[in-house]
Protein backbone atom coordinates (compact mmCIF):
# COMPACT_ATOMS: atom_id res chain seq x y z
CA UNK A 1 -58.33 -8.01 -14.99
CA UNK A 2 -62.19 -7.18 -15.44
CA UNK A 3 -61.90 -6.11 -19.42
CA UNK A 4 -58.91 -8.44 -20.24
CA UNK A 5 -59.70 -10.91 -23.39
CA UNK A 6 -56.92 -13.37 -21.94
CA UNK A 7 -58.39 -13.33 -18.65
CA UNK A 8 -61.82 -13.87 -20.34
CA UNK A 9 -60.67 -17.13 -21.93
CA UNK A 10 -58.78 -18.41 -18.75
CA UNK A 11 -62.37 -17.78 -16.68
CA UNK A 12 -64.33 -19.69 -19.34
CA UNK A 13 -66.12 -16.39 -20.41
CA UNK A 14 -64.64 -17.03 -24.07
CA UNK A 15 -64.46 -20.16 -25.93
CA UNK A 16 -61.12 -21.23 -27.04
CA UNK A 17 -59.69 -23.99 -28.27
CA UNK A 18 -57.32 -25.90 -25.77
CA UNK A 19 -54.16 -27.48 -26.89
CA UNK A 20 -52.26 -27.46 -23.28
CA UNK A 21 -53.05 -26.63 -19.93
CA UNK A 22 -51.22 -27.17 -16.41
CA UNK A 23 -51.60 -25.20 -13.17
CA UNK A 24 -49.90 -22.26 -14.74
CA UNK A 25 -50.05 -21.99 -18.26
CA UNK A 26 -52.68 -22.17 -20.87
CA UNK A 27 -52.45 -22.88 -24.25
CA UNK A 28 -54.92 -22.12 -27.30
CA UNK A 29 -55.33 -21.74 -31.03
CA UNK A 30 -54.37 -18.57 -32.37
CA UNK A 31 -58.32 -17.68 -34.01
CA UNK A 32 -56.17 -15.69 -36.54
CA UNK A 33 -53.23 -17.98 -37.60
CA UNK A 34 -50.04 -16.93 -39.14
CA UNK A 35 -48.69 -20.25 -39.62
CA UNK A 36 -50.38 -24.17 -40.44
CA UNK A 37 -49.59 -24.21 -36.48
CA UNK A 38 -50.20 -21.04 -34.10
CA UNK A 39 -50.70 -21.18 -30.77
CA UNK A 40 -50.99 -18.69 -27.43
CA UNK A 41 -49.29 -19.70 -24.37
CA UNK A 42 -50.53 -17.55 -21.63
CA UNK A 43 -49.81 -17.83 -17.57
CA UNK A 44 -52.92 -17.68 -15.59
CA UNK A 45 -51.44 -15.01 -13.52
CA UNK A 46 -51.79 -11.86 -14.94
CA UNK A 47 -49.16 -9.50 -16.46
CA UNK A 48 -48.57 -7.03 -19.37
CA UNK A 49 -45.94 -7.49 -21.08
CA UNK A 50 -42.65 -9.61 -20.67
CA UNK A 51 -41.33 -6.97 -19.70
CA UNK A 52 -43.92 -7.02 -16.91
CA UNK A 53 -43.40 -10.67 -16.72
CA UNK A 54 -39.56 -10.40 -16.07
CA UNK A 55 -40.46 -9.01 -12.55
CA UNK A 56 -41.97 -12.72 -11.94
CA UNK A 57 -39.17 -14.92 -13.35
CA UNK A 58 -40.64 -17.88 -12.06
CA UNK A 59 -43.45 -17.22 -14.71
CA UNK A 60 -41.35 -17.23 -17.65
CA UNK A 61 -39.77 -20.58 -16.94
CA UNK A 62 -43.49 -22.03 -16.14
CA UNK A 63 -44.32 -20.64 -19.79
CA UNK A 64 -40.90 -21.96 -21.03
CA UNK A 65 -40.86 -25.65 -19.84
CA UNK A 66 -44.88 -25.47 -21.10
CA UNK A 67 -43.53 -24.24 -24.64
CA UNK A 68 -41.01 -27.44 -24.20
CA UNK A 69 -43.64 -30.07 -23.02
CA UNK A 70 -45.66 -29.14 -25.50
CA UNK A 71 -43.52 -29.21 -28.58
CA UNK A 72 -41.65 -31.97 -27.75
CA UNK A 73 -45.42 -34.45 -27.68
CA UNK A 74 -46.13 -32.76 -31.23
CA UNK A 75 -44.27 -32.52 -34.21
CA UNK A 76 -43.14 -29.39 -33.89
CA UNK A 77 -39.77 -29.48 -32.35
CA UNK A 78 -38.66 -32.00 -34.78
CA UNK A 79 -40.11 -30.12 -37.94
CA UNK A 80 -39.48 -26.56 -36.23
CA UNK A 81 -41.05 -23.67 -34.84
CA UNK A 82 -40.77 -20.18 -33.60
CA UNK A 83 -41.91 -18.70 -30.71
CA UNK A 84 -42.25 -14.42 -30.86
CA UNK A 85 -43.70 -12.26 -27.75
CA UNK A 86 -44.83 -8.60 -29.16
CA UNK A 87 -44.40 -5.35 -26.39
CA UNK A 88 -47.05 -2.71 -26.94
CA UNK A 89 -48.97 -1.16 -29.94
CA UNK A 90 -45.51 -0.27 -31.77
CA UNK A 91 -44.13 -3.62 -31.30
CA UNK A 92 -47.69 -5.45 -31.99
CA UNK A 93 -49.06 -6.05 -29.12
CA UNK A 94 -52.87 -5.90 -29.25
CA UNK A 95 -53.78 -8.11 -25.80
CA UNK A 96 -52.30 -6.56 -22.82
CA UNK A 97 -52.15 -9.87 -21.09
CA UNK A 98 -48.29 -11.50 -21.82
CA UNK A 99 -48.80 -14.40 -24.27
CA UNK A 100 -45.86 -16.21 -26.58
CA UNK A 101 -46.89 -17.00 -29.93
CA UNK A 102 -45.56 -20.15 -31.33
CA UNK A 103 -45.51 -20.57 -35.12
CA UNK A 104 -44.53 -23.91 -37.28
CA UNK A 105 -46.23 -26.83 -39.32
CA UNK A 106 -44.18 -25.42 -41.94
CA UNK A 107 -41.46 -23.27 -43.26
CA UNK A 108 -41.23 -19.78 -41.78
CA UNK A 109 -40.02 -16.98 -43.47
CA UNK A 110 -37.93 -14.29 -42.04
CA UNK A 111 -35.73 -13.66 -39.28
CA UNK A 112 -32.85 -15.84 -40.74
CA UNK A 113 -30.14 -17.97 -38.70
């Protein structure tokens, strides 16, 4: 996608800061961080929305095992984390390119058990 920020970043168009990468996923520093530790996961094939993405379930398991790789070499399974997805402007979504946000470094509020 021509005007896609996601797609930007995965081109090299717009900087980022790396954290994972494989032949399907791409990981990054949130540049507006809710948590001590936010990072995008992102699949280099372009979709919408998991909702979008569910058409393509070999993409969410590519972005799954990433999510798993990656927090098992950190701290972050150990100490926690959280991992959200928003769907459109109501339900936060502000890049139209599926990405899963995962949160930790420290104790999250909200959302209970």
């Amino acid at each position: 996608m021509d005007d896609c920020l996601f797609c930007k970043i995965l081109n090299g168009e717009i900087p980022s800061t790396k954290v994972f990468e494989n032949e399907n996923v791409y990981a990054f520093k949130d540049i507006n961080p809710m948590a001590s530790e936010h990072y995008l996961f992102i699949h280099r094939e372009h979709t919408k929305n998991v909702n979008d993405m569910s058409s393509h379930p070999e993409q969410l398991a590519q972005i799954f095992q990433a999510i798993s790789l990656f927090t098992q070499e950190s701290s972050l399974e150990e100490n926690g984390f959280r991992v959200v997805t928003n769907v459109n402007r109501n339900g936060g979504q502000t890049v139209f390119h599926t990405h899963f946000h995962v949160l930790g470094g420290e104790p999250l509020k909200g959302f209970g058990s």
